[in-house]
N, C-alpha and C. Protein backbone atom coordinates (compact mmCIF):
# COMPACT_ATOMS: atom_id res chain seq x y z
N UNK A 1 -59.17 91.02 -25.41
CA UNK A 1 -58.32 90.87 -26.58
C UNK A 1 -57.26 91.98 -26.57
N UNK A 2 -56.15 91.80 -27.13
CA UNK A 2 -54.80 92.62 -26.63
C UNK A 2 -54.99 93.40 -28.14
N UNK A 3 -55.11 92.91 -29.15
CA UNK A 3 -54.99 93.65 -29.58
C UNK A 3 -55.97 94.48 -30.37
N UNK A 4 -56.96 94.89 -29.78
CA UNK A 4 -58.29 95.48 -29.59
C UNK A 4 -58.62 96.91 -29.19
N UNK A 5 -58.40 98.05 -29.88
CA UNK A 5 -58.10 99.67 -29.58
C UNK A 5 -59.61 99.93 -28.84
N UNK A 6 -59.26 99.92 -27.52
CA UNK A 6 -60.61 100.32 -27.20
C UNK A 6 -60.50 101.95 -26.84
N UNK A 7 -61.44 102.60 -27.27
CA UNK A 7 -61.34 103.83 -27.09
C UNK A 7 -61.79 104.48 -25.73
N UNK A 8 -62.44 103.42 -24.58
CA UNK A 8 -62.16 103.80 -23.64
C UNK A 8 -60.89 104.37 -22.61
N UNK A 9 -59.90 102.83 -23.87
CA UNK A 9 -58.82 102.84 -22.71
C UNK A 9 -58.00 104.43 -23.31
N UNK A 10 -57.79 104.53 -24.76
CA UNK A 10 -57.49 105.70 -25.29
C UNK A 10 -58.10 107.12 -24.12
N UNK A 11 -59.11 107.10 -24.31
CA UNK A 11 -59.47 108.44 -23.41
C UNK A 11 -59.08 108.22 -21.88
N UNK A 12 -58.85 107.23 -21.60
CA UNK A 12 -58.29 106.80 -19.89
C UNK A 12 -56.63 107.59 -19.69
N UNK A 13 -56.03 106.65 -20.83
CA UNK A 13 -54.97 107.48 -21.36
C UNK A 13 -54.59 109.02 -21.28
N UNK A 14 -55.45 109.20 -22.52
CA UNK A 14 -55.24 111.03 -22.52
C UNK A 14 -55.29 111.48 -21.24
N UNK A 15 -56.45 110.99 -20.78
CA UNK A 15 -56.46 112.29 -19.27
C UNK A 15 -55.35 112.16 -18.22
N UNK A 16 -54.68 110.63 -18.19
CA UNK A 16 -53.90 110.15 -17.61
C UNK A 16 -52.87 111.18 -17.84
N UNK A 17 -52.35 111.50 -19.46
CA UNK A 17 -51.10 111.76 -19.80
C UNK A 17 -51.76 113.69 -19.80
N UNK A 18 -52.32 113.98 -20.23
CA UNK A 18 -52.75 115.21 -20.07
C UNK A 18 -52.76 116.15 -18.15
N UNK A 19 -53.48 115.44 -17.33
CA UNK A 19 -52.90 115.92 -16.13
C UNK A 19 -51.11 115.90 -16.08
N UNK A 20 -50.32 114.86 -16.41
CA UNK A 20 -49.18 114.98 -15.82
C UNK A 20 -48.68 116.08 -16.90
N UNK A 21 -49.06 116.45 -17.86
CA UNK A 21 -48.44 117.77 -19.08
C UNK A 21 -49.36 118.66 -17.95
N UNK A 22 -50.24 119.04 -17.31
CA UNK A 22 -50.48 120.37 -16.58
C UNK A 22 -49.71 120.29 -15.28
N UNK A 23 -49.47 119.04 -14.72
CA UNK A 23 -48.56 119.33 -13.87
C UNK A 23 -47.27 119.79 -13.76
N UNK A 24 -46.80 119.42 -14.73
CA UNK A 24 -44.95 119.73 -15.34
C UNK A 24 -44.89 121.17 -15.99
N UNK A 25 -46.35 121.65 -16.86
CA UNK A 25 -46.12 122.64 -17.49
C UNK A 25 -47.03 123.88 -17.34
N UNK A 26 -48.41 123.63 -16.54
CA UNK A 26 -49.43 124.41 -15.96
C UNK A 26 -50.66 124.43 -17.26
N UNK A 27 -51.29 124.45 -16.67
CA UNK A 27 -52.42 125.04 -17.44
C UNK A 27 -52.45 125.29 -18.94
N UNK A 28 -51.30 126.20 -18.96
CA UNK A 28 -51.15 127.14 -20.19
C UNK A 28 -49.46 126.60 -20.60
N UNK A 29 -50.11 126.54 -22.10
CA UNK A 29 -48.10 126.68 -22.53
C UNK A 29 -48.15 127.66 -23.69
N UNK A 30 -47.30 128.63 -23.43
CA UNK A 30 -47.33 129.77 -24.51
C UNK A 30 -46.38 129.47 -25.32
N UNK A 31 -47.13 129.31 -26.83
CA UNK A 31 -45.77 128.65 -27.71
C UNK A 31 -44.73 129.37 -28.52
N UNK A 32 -44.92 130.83 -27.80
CA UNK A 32 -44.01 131.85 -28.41
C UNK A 32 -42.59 131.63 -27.40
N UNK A 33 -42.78 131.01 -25.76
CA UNK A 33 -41.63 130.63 -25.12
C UNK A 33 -41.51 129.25 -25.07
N UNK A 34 -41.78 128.64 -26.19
CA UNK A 34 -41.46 127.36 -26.52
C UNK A 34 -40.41 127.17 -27.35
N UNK A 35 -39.96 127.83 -28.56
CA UNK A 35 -39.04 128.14 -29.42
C UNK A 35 -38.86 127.38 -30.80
N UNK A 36 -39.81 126.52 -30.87
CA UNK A 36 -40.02 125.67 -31.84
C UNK A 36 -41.56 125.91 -32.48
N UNK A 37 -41.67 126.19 -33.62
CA UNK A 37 -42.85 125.77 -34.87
C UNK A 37 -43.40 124.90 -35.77
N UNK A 38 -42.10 124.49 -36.92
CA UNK A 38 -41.87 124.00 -37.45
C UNK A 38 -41.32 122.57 -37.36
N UNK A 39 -42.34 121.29 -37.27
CA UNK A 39 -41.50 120.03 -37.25
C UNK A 39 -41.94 119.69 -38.78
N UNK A 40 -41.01 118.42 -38.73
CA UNK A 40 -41.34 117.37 -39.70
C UNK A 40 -42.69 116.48 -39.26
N UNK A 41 -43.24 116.58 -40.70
CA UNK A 41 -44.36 116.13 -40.88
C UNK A 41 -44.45 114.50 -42.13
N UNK A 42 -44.81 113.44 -41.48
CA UNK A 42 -45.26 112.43 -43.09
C UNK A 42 -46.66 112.35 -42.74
N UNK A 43 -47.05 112.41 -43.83
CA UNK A 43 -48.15 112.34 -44.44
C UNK A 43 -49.07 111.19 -43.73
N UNK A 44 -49.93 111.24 -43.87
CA UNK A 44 -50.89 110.10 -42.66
C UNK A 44 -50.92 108.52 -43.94
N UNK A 45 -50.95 108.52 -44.97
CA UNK A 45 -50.91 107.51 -45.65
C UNK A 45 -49.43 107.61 -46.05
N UNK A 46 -48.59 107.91 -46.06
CA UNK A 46 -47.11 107.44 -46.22
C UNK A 46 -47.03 107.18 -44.86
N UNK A 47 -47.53 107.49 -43.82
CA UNK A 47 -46.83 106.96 -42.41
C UNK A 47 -47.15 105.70 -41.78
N UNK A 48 -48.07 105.15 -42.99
CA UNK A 48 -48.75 103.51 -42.88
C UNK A 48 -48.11 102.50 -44.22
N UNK A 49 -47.64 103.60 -44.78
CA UNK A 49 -47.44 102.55 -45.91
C UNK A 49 -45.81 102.49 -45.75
N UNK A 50 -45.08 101.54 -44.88
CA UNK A 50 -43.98 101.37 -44.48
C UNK A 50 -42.99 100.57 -45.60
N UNK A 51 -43.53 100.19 -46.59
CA UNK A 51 -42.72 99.49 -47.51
C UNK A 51 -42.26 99.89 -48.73
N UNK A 52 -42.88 101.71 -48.82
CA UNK A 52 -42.68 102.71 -49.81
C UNK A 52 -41.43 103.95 -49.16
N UNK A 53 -40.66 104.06 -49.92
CA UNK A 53 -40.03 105.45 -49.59
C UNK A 53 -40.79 106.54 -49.06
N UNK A 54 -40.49 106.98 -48.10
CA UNK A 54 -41.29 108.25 -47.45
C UNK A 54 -41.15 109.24 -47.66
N UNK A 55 -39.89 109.44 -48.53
CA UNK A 55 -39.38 110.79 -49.01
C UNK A 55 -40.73 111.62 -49.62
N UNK A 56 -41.08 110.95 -50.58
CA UNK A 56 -41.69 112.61 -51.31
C UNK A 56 -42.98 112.57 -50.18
N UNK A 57 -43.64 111.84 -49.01
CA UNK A 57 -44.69 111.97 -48.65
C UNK A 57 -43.92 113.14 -47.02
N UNK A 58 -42.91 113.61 -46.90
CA UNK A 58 -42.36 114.32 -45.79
C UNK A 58 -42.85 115.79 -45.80
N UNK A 59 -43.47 116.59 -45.31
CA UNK A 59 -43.79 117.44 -45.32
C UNK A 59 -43.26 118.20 -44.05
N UNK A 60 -43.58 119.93 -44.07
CA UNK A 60 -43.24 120.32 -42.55
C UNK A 60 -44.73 120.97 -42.52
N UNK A 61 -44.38 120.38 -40.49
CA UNK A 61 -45.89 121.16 -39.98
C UNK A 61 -46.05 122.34 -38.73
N UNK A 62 -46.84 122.79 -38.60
CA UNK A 62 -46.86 124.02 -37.92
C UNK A 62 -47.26 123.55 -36.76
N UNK A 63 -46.70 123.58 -35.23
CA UNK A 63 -47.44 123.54 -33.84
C UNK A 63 -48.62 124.87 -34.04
N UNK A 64 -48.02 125.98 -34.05
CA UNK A 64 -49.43 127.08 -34.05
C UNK A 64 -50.28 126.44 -34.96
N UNK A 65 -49.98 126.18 -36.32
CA UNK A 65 -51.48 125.80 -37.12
C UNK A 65 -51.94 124.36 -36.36
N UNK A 66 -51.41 123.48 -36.26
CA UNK A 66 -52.29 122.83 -35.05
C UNK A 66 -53.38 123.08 -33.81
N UNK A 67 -52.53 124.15 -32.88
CA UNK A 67 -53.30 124.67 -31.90
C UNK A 67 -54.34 125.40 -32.27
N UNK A 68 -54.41 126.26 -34.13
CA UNK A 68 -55.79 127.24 -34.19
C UNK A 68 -56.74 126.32 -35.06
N UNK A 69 -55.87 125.02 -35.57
CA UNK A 69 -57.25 124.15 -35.70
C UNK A 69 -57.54 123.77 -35.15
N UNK A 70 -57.36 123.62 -33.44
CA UNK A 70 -57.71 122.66 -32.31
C UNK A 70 -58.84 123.83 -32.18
N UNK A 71 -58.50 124.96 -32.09
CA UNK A 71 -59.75 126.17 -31.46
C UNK A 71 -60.76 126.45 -32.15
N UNK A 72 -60.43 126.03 -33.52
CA UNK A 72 -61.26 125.93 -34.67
C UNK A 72 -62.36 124.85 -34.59
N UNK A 73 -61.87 123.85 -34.14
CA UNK A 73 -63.07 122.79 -33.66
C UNK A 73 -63.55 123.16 -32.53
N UNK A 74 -63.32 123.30 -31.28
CA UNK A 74 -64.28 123.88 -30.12
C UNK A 74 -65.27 125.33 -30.39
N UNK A 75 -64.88 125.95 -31.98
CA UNK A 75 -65.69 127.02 -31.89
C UNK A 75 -66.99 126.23 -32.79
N UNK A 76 -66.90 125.54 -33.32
CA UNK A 76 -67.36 124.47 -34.07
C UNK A 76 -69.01 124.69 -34.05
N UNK A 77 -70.22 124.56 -34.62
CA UNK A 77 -71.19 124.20 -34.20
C UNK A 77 -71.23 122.71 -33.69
N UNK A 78 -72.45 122.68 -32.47
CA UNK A 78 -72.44 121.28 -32.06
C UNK A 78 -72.66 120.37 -33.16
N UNK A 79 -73.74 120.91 -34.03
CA UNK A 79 -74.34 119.72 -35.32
C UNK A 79 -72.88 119.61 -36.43
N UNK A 80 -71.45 120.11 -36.39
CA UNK A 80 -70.89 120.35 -37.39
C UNK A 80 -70.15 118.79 -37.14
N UNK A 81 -70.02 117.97 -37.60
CA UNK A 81 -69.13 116.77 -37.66
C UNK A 81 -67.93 116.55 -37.33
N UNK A 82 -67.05 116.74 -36.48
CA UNK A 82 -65.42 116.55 -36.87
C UNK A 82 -64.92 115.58 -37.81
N UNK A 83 -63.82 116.25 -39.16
CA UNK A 83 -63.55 115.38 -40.16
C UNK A 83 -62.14 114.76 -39.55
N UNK A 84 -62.42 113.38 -38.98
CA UNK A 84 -61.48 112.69 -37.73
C UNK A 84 -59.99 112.82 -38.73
N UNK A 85 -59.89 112.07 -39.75
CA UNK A 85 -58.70 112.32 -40.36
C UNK A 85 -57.77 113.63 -39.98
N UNK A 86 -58.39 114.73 -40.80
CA UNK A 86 -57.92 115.91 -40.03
C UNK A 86 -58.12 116.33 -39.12
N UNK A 87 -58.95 116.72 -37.97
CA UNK A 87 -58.98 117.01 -36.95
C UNK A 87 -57.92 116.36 -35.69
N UNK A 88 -57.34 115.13 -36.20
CA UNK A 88 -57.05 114.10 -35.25
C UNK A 88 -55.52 114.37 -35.64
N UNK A 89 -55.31 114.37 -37.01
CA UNK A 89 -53.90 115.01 -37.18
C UNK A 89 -53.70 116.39 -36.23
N UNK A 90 -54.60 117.02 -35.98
CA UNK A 90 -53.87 118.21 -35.40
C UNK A 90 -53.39 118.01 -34.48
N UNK A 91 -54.48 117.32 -33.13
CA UNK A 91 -54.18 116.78 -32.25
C UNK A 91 -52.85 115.80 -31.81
N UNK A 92 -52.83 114.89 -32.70
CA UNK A 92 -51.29 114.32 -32.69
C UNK A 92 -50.65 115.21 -33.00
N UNK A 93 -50.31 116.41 -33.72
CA UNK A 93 -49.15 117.43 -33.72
C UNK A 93 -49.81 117.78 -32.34
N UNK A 94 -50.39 118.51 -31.96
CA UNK A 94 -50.05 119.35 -30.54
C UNK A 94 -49.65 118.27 -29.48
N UNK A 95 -50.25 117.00 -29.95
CA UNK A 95 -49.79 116.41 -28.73
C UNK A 95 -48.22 115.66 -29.09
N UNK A 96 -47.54 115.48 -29.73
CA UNK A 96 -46.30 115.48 -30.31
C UNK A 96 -45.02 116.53 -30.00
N UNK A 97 -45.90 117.87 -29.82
CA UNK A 97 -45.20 119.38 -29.32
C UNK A 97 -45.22 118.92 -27.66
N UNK A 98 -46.07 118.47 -27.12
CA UNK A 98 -45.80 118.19 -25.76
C UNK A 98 -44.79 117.49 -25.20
N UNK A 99 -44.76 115.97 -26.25
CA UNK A 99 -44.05 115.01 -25.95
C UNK A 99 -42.64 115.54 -26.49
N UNK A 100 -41.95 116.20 -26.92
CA UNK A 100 -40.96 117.07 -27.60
C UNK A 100 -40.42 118.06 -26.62
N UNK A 101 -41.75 119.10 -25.95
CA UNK A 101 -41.09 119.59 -25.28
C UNK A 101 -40.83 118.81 -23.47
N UNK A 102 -40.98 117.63 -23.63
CA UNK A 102 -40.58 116.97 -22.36
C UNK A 102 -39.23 115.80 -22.47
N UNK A 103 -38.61 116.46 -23.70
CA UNK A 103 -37.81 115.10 -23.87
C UNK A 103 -36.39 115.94 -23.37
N UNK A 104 -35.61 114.42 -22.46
CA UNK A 104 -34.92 115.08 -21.55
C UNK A 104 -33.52 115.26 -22.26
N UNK A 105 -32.55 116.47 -21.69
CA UNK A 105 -32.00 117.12 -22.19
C UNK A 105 -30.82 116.44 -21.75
N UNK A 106 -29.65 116.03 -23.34
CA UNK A 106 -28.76 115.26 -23.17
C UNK A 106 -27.23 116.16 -22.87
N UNK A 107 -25.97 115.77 -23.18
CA UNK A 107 -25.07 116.27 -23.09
C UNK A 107 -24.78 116.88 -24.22
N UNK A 108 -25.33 116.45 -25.49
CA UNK A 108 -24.79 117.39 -27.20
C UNK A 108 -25.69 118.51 -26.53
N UNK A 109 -26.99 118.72 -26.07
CA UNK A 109 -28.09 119.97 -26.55
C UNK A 109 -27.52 120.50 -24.98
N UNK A 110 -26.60 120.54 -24.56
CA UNK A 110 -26.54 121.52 -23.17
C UNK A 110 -25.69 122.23 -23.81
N UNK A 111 -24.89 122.36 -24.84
CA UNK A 111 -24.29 123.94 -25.21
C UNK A 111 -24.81 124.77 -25.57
């Protein structure tokens, strides 16, 4: 079925797209020589509810506070639950900072 989220294929994915971010960028990306913090953020229920103004649900979000809640869950106890809502938002921001910092550089952003 096509349109059927299997979460195998999701994690097939990630690792897919995750090796080619260590290949392009190594191991490590230090986000102090990244130069960006601050993106725009909507809200996880304004970003589904497409037939409402999104304005007041726009927020801004932090790549670092992403990455120390990502470390925040691996310090985690094993028995502690991940609360997927949030936890999964972080993840789409860090992984959003990736896809951002690979987007290719046009003729306005070369001055």
């Amino acid at each position: 079925m096509t349109d059927m989220l299997r979460v195998q294929d999701l994690r097939q994915a990630c690792e897919m797209l995750l090796d080619a971010v260590e290949e392009r960028f190594g191991p490590e990306i230090g986000l102090s020589d990244v130069g960006v913090d601050a993106y725009w953020n909507v809200d996880l229920r304004t970003s589904f509810e497409v037939s409402a103004d999104p304005a007041p649900g726009i927020d801004v979000g932090q790549s670092s506070d992403d990455i120390a809640e990502l470390r925040a869950l691996l310090r985690r106890a094993a028995d502690d639950v991940p609360v997927l809502w949030h936890d999964l938002q972080h993840l789409a921001g860090a992984l959003r900072l990736l896809a951002y910092l690979d987007l290719p550089v046009t003729g306005a952003d070369e001055s």
